[in-house]
Protein backbone atom coordinates (compact mmCIF):
# COMPACT_ATOMS: atom_id res chain seq x y z
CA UNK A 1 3.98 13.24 -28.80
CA UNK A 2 0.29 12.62 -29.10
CA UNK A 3 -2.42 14.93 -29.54
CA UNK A 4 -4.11 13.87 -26.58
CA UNK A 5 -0.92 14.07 -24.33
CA UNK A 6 -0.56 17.37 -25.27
CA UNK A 7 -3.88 18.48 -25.01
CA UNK A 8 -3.65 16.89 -21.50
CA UNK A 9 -0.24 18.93 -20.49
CA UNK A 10 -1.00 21.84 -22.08
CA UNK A 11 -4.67 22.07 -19.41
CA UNK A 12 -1.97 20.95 -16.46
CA UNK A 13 0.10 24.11 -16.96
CA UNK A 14 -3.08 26.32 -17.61
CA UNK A 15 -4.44 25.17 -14.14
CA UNK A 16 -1.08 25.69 -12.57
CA UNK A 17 -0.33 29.32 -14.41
CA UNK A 18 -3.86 30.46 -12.37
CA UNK A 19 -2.87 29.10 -9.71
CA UNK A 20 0.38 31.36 -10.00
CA UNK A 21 3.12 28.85 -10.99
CA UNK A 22 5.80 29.29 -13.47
CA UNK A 23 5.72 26.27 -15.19
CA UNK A 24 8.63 24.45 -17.05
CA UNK A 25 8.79 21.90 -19.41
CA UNK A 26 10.78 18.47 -18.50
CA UNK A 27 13.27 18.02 -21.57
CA UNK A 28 14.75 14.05 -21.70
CA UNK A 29 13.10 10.41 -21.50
CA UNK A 30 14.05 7.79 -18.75
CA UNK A 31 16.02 4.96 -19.46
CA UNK A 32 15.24 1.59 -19.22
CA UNK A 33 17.65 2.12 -15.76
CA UNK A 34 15.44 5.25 -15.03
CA UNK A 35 12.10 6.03 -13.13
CA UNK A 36 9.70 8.10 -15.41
CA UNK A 37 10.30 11.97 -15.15
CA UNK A 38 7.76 14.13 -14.07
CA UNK A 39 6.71 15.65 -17.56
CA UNK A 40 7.04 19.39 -15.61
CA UNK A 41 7.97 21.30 -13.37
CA UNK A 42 6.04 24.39 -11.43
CA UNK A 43 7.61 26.92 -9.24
CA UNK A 44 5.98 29.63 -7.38
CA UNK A 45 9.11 31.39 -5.15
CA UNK A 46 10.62 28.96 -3.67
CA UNK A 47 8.17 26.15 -3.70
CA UNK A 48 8.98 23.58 -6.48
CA UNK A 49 6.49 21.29 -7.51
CA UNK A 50 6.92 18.03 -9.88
CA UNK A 51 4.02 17.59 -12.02
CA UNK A 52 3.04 14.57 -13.63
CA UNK A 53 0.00 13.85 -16.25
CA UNK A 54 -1.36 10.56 -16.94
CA UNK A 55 -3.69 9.19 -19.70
CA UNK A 56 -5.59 6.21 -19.16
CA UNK A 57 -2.80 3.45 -19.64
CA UNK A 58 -0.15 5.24 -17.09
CA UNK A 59 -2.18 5.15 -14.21
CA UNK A 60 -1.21 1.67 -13.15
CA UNK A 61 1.63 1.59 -14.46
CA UNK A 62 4.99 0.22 -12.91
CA UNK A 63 7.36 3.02 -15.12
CA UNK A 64 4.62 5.32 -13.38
CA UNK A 65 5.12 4.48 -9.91
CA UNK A 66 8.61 4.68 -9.67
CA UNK A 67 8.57 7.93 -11.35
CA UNK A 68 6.06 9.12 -8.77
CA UNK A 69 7.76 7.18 -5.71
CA UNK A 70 11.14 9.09 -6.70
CA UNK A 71 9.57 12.73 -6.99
CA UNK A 72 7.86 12.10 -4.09
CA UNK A 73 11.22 11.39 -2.08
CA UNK A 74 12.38 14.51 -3.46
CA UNK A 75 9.09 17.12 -2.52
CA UNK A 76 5.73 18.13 -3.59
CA UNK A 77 4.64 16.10 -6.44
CA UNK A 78 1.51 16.68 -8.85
CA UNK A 79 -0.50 13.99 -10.64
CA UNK A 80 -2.70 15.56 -13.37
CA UNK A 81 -5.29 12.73 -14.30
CA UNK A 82 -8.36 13.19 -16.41
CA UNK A 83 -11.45 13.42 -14.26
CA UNK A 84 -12.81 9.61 -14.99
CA UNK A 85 -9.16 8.05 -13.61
CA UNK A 86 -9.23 10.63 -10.30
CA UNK A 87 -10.52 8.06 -8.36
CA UNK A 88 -8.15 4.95 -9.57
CA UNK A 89 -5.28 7.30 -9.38
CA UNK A 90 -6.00 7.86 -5.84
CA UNK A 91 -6.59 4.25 -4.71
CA UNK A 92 -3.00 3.38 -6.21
CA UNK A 93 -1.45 5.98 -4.64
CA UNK A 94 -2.42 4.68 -1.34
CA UNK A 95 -1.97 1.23 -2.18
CA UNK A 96 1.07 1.80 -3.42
CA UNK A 97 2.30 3.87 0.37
CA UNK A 98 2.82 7.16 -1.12
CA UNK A 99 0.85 10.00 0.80
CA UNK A 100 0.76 13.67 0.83
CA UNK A 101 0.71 13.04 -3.41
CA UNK A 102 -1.94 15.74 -4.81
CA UNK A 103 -4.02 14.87 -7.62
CA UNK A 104 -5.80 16.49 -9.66
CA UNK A 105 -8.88 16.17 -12.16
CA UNK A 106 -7.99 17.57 -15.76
């Protein structure tokens, strides 16, 4: 994994740990079969929360979307984009139909 991915994850579960989330990392890679899997997963009680972070070439993305479309069928999801991509990251989401997807500025 890159430096800059894991400078990127490692600020995601930072932000989530103040907001009072437990925060798990995702072990495994999809398959060429496979949506993308969030990269991890916050809990606070019972409240689950699939996280993903994206660097500049994810954001549009097809590997992206369907990994977003799928964790979104399944409950609260997370996108963790660096402040510059905020904006593009939200005009996909709602081009691409998905609503009530958080995002948030690294």
């Amino acid at each position: 994994m890159d430096k800059d991915r894991m400078e990127a994850l490692e600020q995601c579960r930072l932000m989530l740990a103040r907001e009072g989330f437990t925060v798990s990392w995702i072990v495994g890679h999809a398959t060429k079969r496979d949506a993308r899997p969030p990269d991890l997963l916050a809990s606070k009680g019972a409240r689950l929360v699939r996280v993903f972070v994206l660097k500049e070439g994810e954001v549009d993305s097809a590997e992206t979307r369907a990994g977003i479309r799928n964790a979104v069928r399944l409950g609260e999801t997370r996108l963790c984009v660096p402040w510059p991509l905020r904006w593009r990251a939200i005009s996909n989401l709602e081009r691409w139909g998905l609503g009530g997807v958080s995002v948030s500025g690294l």
